[in-house]
N, C-alpha and C. Protein backbone atom coordinates (compact mmCIF):
# COMPACT_ATOMS: atom_id res chain seq x y z
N UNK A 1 12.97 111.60 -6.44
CA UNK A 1 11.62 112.02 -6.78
C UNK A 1 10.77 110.78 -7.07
N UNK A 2 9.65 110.85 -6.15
CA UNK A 2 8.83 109.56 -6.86
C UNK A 2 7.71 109.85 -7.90
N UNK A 3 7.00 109.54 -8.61
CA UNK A 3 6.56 109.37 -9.62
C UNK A 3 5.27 108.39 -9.63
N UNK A 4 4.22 108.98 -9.30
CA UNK A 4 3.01 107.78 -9.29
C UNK A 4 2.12 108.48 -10.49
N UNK A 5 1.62 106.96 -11.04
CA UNK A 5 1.07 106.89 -12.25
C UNK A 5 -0.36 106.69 -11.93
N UNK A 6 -1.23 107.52 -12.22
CA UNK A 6 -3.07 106.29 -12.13
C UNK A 6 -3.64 106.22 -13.52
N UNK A 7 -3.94 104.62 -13.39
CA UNK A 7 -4.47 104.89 -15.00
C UNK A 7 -5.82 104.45 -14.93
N UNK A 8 -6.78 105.10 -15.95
CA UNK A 8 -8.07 105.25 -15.76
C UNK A 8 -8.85 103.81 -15.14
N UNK A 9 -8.29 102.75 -16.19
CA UNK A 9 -8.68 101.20 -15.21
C UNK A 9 -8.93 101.08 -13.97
N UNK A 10 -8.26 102.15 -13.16
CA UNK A 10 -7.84 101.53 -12.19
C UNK A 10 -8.74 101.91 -11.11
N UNK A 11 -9.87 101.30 -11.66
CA UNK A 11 -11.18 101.85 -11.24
C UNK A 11 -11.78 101.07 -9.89
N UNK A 12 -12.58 101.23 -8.75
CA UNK A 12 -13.05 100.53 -7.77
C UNK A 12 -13.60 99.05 -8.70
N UNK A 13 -13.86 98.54 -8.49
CA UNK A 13 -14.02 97.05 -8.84
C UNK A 13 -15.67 96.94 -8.66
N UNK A 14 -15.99 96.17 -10.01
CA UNK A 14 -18.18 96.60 -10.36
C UNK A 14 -18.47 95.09 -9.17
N UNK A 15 -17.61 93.97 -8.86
CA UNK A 15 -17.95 93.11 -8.52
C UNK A 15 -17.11 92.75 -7.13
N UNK A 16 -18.10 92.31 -6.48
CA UNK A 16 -17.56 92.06 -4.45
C UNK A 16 -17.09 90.15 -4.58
N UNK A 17 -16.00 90.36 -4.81
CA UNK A 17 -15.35 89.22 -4.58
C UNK A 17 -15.63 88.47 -3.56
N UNK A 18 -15.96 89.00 -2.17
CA UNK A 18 -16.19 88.46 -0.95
C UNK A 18 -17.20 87.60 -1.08
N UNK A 19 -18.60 88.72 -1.19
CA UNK A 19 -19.65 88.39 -1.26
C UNK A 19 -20.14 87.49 -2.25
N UNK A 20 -19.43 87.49 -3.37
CA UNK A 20 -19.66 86.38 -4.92
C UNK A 20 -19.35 85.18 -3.86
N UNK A 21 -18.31 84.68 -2.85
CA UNK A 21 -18.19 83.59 -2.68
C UNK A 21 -18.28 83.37 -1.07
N UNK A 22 -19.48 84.33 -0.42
CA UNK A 22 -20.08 84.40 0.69
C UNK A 22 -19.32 84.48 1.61
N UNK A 23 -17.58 84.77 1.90
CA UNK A 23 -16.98 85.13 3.11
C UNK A 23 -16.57 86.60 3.43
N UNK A 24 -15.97 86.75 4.31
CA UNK A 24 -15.56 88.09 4.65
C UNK A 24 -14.02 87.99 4.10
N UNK A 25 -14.08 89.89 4.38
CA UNK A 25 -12.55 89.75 3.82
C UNK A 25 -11.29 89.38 5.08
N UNK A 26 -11.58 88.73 5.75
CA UNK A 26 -10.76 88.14 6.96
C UNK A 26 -10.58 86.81 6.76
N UNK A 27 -10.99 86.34 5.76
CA UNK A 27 -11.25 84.88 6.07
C UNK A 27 -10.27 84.16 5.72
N UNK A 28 -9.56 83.15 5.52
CA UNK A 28 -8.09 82.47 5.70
C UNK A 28 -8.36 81.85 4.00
N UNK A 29 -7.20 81.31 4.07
CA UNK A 29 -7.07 80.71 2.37
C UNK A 29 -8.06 79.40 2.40
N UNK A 30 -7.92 78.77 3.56
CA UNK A 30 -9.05 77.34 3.31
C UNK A 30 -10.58 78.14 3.56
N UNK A 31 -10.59 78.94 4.27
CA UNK A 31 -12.32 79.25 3.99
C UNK A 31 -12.46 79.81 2.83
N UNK A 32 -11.65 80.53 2.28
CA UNK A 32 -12.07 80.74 0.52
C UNK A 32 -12.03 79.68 -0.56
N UNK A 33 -10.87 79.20 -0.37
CA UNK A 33 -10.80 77.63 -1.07
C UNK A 33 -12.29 76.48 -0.86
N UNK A 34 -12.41 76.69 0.66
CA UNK A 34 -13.85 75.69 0.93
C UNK A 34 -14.98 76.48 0.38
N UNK A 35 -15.22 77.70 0.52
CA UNK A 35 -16.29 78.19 -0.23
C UNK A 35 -16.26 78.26 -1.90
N UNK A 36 -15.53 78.54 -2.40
CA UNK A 36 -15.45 78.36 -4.20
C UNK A 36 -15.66 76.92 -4.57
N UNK A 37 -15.09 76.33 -3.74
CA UNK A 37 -15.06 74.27 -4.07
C UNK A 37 -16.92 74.52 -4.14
N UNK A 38 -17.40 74.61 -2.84
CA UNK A 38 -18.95 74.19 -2.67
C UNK A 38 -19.73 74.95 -3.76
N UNK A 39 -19.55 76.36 -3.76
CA UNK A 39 -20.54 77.39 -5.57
C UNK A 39 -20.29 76.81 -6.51
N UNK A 40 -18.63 76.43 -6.87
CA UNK A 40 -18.25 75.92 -8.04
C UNK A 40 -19.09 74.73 -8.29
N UNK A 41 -19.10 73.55 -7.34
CA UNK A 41 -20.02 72.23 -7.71
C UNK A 41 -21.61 72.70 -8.10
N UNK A 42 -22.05 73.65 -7.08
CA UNK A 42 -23.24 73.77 -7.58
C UNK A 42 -23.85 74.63 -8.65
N UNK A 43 -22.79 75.52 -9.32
CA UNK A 43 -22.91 76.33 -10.54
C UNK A 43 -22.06 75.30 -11.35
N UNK A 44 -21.94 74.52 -11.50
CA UNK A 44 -20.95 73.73 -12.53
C UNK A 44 -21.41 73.63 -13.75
N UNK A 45 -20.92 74.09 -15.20
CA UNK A 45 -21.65 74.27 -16.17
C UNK A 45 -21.73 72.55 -16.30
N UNK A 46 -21.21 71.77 -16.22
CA UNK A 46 -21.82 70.32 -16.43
C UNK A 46 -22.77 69.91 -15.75
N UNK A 47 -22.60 69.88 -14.68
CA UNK A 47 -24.13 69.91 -13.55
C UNK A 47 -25.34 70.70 -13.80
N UNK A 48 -25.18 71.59 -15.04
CA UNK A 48 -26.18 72.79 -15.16
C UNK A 48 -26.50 72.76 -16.69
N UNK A 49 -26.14 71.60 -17.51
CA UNK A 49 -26.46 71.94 -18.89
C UNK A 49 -27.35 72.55 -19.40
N UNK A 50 -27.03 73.28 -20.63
CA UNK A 50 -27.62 74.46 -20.91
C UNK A 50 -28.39 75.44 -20.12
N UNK A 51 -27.54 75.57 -18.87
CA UNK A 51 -28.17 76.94 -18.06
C UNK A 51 -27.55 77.84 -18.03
N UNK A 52 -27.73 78.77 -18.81
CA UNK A 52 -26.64 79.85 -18.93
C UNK A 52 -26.58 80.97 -17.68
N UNK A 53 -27.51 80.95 -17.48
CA UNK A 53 -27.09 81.80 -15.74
C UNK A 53 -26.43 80.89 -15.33
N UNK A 54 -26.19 80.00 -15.01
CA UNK A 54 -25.67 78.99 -14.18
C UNK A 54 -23.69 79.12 -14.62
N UNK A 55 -24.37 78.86 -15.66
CA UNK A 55 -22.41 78.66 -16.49
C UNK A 55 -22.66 80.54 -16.35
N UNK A 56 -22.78 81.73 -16.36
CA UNK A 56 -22.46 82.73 -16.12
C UNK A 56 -21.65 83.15 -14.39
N UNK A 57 -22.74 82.58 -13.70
CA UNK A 57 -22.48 82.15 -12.14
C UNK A 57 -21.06 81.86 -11.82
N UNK A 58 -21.00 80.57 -12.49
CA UNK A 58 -19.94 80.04 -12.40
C UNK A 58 -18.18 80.51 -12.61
N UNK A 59 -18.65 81.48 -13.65
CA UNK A 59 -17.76 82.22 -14.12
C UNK A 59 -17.53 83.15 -13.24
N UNK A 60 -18.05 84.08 -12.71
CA UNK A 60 -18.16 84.87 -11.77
C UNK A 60 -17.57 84.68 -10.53
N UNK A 61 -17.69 83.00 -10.25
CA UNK A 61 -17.12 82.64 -9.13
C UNK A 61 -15.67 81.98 -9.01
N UNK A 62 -15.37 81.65 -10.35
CA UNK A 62 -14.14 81.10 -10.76
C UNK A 62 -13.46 82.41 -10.74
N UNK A 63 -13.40 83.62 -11.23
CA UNK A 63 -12.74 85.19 -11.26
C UNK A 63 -12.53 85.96 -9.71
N UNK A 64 -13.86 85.25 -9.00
CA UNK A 64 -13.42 85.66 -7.49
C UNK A 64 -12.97 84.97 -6.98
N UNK A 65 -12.72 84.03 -7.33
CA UNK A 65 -11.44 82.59 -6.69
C UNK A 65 -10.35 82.63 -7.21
N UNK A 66 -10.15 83.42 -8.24
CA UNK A 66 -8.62 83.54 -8.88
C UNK A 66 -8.11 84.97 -8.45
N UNK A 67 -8.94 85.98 -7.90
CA UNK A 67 -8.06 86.90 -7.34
C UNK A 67 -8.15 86.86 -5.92
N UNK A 68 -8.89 86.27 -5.31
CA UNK A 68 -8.54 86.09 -3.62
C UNK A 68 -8.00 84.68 -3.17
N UNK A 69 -7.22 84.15 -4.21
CA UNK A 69 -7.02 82.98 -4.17
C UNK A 69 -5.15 82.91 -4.41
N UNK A 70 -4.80 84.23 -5.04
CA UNK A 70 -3.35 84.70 -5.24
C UNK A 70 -3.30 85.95 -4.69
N UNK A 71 -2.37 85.70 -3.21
CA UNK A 71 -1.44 86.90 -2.23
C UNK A 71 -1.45 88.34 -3.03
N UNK A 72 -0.76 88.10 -4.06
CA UNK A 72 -0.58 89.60 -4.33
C UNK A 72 -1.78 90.06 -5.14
N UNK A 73 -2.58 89.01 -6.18
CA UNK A 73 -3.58 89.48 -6.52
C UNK A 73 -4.70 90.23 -5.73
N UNK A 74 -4.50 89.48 -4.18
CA UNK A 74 -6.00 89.97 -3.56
C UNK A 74 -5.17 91.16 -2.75
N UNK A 75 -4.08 91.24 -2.77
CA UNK A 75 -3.66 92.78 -1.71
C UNK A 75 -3.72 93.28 -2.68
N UNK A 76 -3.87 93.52 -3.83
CA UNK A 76 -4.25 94.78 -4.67
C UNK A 76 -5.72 94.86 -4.64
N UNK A 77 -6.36 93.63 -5.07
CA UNK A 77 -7.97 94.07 -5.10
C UNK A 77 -8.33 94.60 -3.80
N UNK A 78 -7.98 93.96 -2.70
CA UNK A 78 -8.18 94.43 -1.09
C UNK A 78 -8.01 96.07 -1.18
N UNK A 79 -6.75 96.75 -1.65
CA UNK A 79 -6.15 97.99 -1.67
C UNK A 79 -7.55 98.54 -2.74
N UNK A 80 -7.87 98.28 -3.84
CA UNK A 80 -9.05 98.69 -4.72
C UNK A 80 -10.09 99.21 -3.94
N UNK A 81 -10.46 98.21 -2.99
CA UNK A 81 -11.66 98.57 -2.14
C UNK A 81 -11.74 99.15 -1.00
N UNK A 82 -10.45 99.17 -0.62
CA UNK A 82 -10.68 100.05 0.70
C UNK A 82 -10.33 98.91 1.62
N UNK A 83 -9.85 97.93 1.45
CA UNK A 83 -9.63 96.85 2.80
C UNK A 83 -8.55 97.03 2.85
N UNK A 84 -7.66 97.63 4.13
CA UNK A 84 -6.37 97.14 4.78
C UNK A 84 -5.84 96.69 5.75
């Protein structure tokens, strides 16, 4: 007997990972890697002192680089949204 669990979290996702770091969801590990490198420099909270959109930005783009940036992290977010 299998047994599947859903727990309320496990909600569609408020933020487009893709689009936060301008590629598609096809795109290989160096075009995501090359796109987060280039936002990251230019949202850089040091490059941006006291700009808090900026250091918010940044944040935003560091969170979509840490889940399409780890295999199993992004086949779950992928599975979240409807990409297979």
């Amino acid at each position: 007997m299998l047994l599947l669990m859903v727990h309320l979290n496990d909600q569609k996702p408020t933020e487009d990972h893709y689009a936060t770091l301008g590629v598609q969801p096809t795109a290989s590990e160096e075009e995501i890697k090359k796109a987060y490198r280039k936002l990251a420099l230019k949202y850089h909270p040091d490059k941006n002192l006291g700009n808090k959109a900026s250091e918010e930005k940044f944040i935003v783009i560091s969170n979509a680089h840490t889940v399409l940036s780890d295999p199993e992290k992004k086949k779950k977010y992928d599975f979240s949204i409807g990409v297979v």
